[in-house]
Protein backbone atom coordinates (compact mmCIF):
# COMPACT_ATOMS: atom_id res chain seq x y z
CA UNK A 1 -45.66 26.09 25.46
CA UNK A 2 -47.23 28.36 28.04
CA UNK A 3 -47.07 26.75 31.22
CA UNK A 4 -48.85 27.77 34.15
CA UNK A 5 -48.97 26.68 38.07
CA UNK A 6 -52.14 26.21 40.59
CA UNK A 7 -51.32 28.96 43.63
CA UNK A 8 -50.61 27.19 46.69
CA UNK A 9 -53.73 26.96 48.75
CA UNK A 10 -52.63 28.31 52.27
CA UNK A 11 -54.65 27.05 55.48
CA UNK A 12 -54.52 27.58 59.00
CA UNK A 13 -55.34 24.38 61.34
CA UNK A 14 -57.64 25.24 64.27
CA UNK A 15 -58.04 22.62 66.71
CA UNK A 16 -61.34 22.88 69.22
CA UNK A 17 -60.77 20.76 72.35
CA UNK A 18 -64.35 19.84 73.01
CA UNK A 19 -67.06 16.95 73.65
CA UNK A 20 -69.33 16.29 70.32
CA UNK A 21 -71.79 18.52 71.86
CA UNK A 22 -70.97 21.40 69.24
CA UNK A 23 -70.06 21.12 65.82
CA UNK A 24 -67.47 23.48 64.89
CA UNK A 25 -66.40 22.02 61.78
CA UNK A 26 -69.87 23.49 60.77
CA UNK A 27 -69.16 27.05 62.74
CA UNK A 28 -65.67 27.17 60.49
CA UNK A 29 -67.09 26.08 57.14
CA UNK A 30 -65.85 28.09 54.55
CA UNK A 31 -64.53 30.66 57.07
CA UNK A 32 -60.96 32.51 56.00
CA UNK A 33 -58.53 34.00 58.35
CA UNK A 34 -56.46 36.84 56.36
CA UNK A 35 -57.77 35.02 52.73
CA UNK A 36 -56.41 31.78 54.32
CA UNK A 37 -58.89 28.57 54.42
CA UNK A 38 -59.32 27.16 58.03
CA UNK A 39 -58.96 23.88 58.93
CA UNK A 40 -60.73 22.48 61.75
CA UNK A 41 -60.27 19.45 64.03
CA UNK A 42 -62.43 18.64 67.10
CA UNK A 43 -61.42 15.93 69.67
CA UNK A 44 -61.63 15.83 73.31
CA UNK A 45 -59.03 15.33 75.62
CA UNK A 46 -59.09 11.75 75.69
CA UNK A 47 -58.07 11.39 71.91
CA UNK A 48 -55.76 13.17 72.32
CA UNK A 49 -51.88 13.40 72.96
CA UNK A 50 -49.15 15.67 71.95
CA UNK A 51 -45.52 16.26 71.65
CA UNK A 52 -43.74 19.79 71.92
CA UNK A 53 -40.38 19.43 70.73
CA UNK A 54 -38.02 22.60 70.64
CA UNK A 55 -38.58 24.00 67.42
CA UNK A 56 -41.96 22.41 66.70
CA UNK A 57 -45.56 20.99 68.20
CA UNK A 58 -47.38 18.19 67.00
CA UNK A 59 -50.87 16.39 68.04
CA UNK A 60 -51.94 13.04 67.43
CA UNK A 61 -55.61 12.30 67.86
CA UNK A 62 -57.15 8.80 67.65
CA UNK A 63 -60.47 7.90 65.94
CA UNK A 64 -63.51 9.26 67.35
CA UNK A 65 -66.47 6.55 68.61
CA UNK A 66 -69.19 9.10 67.13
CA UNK A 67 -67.42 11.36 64.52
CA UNK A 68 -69.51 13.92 62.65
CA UNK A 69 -70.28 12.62 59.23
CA UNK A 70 -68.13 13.78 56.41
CA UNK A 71 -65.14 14.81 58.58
CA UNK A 72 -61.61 13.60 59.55
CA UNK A 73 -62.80 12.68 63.20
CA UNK A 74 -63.28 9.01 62.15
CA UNK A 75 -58.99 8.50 61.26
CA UNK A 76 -55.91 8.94 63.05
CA UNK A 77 -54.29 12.21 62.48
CA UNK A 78 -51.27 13.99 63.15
CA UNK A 79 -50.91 17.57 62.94
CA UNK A 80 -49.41 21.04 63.78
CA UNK A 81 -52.52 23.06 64.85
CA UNK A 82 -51.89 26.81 64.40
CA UNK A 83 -54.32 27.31 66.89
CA UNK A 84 -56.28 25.76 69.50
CA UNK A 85 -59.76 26.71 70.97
CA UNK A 86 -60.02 25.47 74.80
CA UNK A 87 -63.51 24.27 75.41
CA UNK A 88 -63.01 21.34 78.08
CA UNK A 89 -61.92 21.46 81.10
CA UNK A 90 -58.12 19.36 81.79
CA UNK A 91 -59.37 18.43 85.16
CA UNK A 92 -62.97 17.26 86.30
CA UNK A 93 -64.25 15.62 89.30
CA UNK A 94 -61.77 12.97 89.87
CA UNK A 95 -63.40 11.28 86.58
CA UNK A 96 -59.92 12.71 84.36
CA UNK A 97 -56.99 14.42 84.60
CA UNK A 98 -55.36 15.44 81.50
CA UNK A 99 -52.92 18.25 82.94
CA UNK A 100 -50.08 16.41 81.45
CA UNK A 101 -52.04 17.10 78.09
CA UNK A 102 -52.49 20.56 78.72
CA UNK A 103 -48.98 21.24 80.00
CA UNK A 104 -47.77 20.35 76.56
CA UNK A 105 -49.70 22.76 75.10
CA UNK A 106 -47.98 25.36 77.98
CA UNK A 107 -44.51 23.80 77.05
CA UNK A 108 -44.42 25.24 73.30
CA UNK A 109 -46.48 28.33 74.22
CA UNK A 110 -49.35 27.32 71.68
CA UNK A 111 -51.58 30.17 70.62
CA UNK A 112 -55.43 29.50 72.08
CA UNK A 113 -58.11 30.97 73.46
CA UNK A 114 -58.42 31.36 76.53
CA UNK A 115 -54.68 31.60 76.66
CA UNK A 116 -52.54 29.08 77.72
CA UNK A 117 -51.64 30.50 80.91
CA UNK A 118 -55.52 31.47 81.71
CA UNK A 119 -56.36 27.52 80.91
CA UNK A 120 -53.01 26.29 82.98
CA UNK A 121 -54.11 28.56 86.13
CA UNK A 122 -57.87 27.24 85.86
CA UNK A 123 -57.02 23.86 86.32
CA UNK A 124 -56.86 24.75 90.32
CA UNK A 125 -59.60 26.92 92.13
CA UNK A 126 -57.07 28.26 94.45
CA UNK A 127 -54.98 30.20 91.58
CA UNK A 128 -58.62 31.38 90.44
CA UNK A 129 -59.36 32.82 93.82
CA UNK A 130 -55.86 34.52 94.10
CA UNK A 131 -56.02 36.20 90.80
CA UNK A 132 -60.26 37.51 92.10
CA UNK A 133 -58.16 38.93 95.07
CA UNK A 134 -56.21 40.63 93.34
CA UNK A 135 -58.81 42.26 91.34
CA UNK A 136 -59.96 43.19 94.78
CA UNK A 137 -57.05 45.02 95.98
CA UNK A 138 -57.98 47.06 92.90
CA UNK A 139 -61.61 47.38 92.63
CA UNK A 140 -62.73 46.95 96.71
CA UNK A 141 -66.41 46.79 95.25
CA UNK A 142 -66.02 43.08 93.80
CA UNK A 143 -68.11 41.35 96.82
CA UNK A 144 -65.44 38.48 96.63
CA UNK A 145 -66.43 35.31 99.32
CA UNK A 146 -64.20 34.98 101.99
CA UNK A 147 -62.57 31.44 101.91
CA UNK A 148 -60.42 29.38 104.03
CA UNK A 149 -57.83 27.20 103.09
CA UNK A 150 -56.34 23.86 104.46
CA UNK A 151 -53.56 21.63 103.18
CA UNK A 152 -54.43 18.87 105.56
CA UNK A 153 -57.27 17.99 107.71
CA UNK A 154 -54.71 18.03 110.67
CA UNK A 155 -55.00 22.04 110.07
CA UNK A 156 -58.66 21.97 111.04
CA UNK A 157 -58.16 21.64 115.30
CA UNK A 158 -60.03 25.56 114.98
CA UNK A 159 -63.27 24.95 112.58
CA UNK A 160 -64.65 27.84 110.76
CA UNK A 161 -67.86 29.32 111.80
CA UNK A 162 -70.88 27.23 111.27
CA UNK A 163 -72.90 26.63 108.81
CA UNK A 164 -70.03 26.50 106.28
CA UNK A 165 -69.93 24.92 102.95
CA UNK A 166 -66.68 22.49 102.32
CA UNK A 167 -65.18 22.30 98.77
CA UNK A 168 -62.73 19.56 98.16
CA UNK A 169 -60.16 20.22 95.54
CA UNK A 170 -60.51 21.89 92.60
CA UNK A 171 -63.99 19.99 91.91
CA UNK A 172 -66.88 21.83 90.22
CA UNK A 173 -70.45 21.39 89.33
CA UNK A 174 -71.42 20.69 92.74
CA UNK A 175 -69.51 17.41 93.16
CA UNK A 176 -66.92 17.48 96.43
CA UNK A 177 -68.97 20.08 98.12
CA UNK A 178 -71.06 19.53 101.86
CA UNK A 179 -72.88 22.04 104.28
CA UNK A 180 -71.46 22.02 107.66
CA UNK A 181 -73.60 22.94 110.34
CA UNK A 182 -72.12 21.20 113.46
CA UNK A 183 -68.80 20.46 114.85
CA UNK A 184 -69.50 17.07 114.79
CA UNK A 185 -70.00 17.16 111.67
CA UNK A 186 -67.37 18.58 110.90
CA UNK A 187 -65.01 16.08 112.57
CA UNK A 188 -66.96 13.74 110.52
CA UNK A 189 -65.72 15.48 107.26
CA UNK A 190 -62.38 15.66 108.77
CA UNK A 191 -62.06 12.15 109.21
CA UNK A 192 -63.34 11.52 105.71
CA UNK A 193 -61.16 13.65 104.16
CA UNK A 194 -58.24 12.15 106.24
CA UNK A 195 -58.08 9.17 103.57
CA UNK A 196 -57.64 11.55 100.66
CA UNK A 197 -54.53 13.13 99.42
CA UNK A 198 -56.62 16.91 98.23
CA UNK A 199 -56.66 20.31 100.30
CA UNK A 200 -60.17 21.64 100.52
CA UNK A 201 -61.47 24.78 101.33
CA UNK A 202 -64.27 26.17 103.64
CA UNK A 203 -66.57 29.50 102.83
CA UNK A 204 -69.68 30.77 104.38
CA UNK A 205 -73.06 29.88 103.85
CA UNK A 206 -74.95 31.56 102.53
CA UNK A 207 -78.86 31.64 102.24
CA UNK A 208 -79.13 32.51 98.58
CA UNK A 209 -82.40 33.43 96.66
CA UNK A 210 -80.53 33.89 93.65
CA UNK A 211 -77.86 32.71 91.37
CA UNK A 212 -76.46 34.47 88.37
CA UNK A 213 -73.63 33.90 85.74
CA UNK A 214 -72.40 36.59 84.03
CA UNK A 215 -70.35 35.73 80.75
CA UNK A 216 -68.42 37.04 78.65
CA UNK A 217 -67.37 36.59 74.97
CA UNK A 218 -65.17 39.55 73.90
CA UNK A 219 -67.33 42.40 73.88
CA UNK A 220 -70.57 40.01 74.25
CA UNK A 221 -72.24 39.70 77.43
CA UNK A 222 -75.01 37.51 79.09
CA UNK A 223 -76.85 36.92 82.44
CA UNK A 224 -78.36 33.93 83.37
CA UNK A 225 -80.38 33.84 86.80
CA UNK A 226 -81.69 30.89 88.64
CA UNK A 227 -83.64 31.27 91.51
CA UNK A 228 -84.85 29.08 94.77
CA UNK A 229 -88.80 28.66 94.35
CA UNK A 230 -89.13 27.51 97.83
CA UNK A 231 -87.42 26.38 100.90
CA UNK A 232 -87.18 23.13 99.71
CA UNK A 233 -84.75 23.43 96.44
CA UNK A 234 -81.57 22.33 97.06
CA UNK A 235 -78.90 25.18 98.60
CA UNK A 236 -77.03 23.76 95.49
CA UNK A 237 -77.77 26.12 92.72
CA UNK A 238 -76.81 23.51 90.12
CA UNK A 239 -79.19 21.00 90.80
CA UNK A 240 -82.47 22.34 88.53
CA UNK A 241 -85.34 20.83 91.13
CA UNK A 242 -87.11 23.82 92.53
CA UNK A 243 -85.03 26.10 90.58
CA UNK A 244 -86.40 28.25 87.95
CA UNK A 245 -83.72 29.89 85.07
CA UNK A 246 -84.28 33.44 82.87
CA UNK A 247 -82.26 35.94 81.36
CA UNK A 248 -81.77 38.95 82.84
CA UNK A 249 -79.99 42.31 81.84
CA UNK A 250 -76.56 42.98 82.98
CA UNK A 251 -75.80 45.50 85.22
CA UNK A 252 -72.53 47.96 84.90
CA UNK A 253 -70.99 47.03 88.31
CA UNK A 254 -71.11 43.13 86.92
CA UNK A 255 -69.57 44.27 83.57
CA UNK A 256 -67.22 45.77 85.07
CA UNK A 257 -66.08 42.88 87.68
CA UNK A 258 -66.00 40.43 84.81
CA UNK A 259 -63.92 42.56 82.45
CA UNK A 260 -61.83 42.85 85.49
CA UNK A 261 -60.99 39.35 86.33
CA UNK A 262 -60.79 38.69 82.60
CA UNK A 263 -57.54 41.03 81.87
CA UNK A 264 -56.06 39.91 85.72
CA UNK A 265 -56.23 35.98 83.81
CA UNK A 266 -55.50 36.78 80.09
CA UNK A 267 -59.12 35.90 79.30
CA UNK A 268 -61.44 36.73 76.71
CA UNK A 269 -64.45 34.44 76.98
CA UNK A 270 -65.17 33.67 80.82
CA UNK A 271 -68.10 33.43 83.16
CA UNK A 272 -68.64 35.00 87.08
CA UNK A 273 -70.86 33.24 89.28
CA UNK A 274 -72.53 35.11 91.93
CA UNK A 275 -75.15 34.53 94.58
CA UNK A 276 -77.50 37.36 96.22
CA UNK A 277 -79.39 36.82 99.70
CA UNK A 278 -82.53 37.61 101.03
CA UNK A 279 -81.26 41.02 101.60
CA UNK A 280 -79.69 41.48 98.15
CA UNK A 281 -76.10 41.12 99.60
CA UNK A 282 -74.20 39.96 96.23
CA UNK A 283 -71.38 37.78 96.71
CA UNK A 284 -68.79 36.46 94.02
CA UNK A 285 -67.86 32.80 94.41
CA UNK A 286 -65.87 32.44 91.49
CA UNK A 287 -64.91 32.59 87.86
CA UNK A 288 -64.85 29.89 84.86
CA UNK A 289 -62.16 29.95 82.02
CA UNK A 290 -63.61 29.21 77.95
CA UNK A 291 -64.47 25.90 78.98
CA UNK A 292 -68.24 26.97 80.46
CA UNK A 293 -71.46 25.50 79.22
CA UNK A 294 -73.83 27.34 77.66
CA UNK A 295 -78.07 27.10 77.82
CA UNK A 296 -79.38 25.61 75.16
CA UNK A 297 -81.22 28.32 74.19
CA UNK A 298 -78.21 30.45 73.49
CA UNK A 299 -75.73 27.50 71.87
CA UNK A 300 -75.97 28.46 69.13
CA UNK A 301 -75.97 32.38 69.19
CA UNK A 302 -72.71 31.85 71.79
CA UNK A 303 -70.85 29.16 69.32
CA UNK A 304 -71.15 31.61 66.62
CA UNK A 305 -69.90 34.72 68.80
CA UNK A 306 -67.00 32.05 69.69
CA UNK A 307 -65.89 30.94 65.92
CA UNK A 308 -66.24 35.03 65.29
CA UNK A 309 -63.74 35.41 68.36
CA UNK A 310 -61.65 32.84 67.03
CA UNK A 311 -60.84 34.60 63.23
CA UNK A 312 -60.37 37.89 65.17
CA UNK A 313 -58.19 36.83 67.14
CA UNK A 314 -55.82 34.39 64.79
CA UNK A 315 -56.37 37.21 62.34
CA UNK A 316 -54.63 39.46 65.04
CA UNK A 317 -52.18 37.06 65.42
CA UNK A 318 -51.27 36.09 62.39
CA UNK A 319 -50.79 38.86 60.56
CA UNK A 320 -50.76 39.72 56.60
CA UNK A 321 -47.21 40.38 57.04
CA UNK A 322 -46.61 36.54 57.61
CA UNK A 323 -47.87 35.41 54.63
CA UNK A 324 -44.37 35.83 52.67
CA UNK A 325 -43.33 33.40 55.04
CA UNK A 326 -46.18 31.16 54.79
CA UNK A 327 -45.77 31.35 50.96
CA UNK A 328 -42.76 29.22 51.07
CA UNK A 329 -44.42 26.25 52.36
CA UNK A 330 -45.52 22.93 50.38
CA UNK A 331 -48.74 23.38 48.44
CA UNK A 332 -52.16 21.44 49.49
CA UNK A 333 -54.48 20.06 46.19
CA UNK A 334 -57.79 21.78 46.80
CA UNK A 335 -59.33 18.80 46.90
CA UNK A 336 -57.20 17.62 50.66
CA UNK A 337 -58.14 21.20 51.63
CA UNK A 338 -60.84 19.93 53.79
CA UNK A 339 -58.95 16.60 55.11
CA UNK A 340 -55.35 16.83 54.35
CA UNK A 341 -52.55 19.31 55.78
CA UNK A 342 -50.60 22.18 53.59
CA UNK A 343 -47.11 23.14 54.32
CA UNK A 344 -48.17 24.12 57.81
CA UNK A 345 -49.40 21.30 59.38
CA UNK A 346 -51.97 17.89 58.80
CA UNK A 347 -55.73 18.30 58.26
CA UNK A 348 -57.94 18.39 61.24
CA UNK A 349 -61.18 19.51 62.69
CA UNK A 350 -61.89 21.64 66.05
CA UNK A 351 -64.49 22.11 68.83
CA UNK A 352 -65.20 23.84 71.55
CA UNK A 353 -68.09 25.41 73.29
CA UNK A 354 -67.37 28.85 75.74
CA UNK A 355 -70.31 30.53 76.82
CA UNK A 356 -71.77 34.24 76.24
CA UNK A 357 -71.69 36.56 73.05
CA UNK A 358 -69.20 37.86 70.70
CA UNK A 359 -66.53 40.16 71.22
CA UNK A 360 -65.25 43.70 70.37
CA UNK A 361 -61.87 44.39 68.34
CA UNK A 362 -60.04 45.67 71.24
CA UNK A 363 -60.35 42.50 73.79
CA UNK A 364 -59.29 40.58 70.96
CA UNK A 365 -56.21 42.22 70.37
CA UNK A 366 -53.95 40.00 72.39
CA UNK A 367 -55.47 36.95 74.00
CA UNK A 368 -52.56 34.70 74.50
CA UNK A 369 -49.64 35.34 75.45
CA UNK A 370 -47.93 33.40 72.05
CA UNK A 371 -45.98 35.22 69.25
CA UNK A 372 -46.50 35.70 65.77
CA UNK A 373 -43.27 33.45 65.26
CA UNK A 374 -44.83 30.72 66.62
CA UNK A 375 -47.22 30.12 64.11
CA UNK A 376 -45.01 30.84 61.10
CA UNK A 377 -42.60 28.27 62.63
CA UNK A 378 -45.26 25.55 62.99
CA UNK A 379 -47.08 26.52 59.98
CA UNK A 380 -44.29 26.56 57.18
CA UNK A 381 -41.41 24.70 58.85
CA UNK A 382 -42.87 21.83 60.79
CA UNK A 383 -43.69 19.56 58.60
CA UNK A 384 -40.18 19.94 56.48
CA UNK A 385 -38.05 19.77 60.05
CA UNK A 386 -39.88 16.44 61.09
CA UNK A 387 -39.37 14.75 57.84
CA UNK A 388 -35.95 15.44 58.64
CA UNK A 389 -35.39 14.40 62.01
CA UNK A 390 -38.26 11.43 61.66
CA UNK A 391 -40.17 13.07 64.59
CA UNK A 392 -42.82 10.26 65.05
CA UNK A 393 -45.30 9.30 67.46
CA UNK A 394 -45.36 5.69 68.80
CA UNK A 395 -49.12 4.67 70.20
């Protein structure tokens, strides 16, 4: 009797650390990376935990409150992701701190985008604004802010020049900042500040009539301006009252600055946020990792330049040559291929949502700093080695 045998069906698990504001088990349906299915897992950061052991990484995400219908969001799963798309931020506004999360992902050296180290260095605004100084040293042109720094509000005996804006922490979206236009005041703030344990830093103020982010997805780029419609909008060019938002085109000199600071912090999806006075003085006030939001206009033109940068990049990574390796692994039924892990790892589903549009081959190339071996270890090996050693979690 002839007797024949189903071909393994060979997957790679993406995981997208994101909100439920984007769908990427949609953006990844029926999408291949090297002839290999992709499986996708979404979860944000607070369903999440993980493990990295020496010779393997695991996640463990809990139910979802909301999951998208028809997906694995509403179990518990546990799984080796081959690769992980960043889209939330670790740290935010005193509301969470998951940099013990994150640093597990830096432990094992996980393959994402942005890279690990790009995502580890964003959780503080100070290792942002080193890395734009550096790009300075190199490229004088980038208009970077000057900023002060203090550890403690004992250093502030000398204030800075007034008015000044104060930014406490690594805090973002216009939370933990206040314009300083007084000494008084400014004792004020220090005596506030006194009962908290952050550094905060001081930069000019400046008068802007303009805001613009510039982002940057691979070889796709986008700018966004906002501008003040009259005195009275707030000097706070997040808050949308009095502020009016259009696309603009981008100029060279901001290309250039962006692609700059991108290869100084291993990133490939990013966005620069600038300000321009009433004389058209531009001035850089920093730069966002693959976490950034996105207009709603352009969600879902930048979510699909995102998933695109995704299968370049793991397709870069994980080369043809690895398949032989891959090959060895347990086979998956075809009909777990959507829910259920292969040899490499369990079934999941990923989100996340970085802002501006695709990208070219050759910023693709390399955007983590993670080996090939890696992912054939986790992929074909994991599973086996844990069964073995009853690597479990305990929640």
């Amino acid at each position: 009797a002839n007797s024949t045998t189903t071909p393994p069906i060979m997957v790679k698990h993406v995981l997208v650390i994101c909100s439920q504001k984007e769908n990427y088990f949609e953006l990844f349906k029926g999408k291949k990376v090297n002839g290999d299915d992709i499986l996708v897992d979404q979860a944000p950061w607070v369903d999440l935990e993980a493990v990295s052991y020496d010779d393997s990484f695991l996640v463990h995400i809990k139910p979802n409150r909301n999951p998208f219908p028809y997906t694995t969001q509403g179990q518990f799963r546990t799984f080796a992701p081959h690769f992980v798309l960043l889209r939330s931020y670790a740290l935010g506004n005193h509301e969470h701190d998951w940099r013990l999360k994150i640093n597990a992902f830096y432990h094992h050296d996980v393959p994402c985008i942005n890279s690990i180290d790009s995502f580890v260095w964003s959780v503080e605004k100070v290792s942002l604004y080193t890395k734009l100084k550096r790009v300075q040293k190199r490229i004088p042109s980038l208009p970077l802010i000057p900023q002060t720094y203090y550890s403690h509000p004992s250093c502030g005996s000398f204030p800075p020049d007034f008015p000044c804006v104060l930014k406490v922490g690594s805090s973002s979206q216009g939370v933990g900042k206040a314009k300083i236009f007084n000494t008084d005041q400014w004792q004020d703030m220090l005596s506030v500040l006194s009962m908290s344990r952050e550094y905060f830093t001081t930069e000019p103020f400046i008068d802007w009539v303009s805001d613009i982010r510039v982002q940057k997805i691979g070889g796709h780029y986008r700018a966004i301006e906002r501008k003040r419609m009259s005195e009275q909008a707030s000097w706070k060019a997040n808050n949308a009252n009095g502020i009016t938002e259009n696309d603009i085109e981008v100029k060279d000199h901001w290309r250039g600055w962006i692609d700059a600071a991108a290869a100084e912090l291993d990133m490939v999806m990013c966005g620069m946020d600038l300000i321009v006075d009433k004389d058209g003085k531009e001035y850089v006030l920093e730069i966002n990792s693959s976490s950034i939001g996105f207009p709603a206009r352009h969600a879902p033109t930048d979510t699909q330049h995102i998933a695109e940068l995704v299968i370049e990049t793991m397709e870069s990574i994980f080369a043809p040559t690895t398949k032989a390796a891959n090959t060895a692994a347990a086979p998956v039924s075809s009909s777990s291929a959507t829910a259920t892990t292969s040899s490499s790892s369990s079934p999941s589903s990923s989100t996340h949502h970085p802002s501006t549009e695709s990208s070219s081959s050759s910023s693709v190339a390399d955007p983590s700093p993670s080996s090939p071996s890696s992912d054939t270890t986790t992929s074909t090996t994991v599973v086996e080695k844990d069964k073995k050693k009853k690597k479990k979690f305990f929640f």
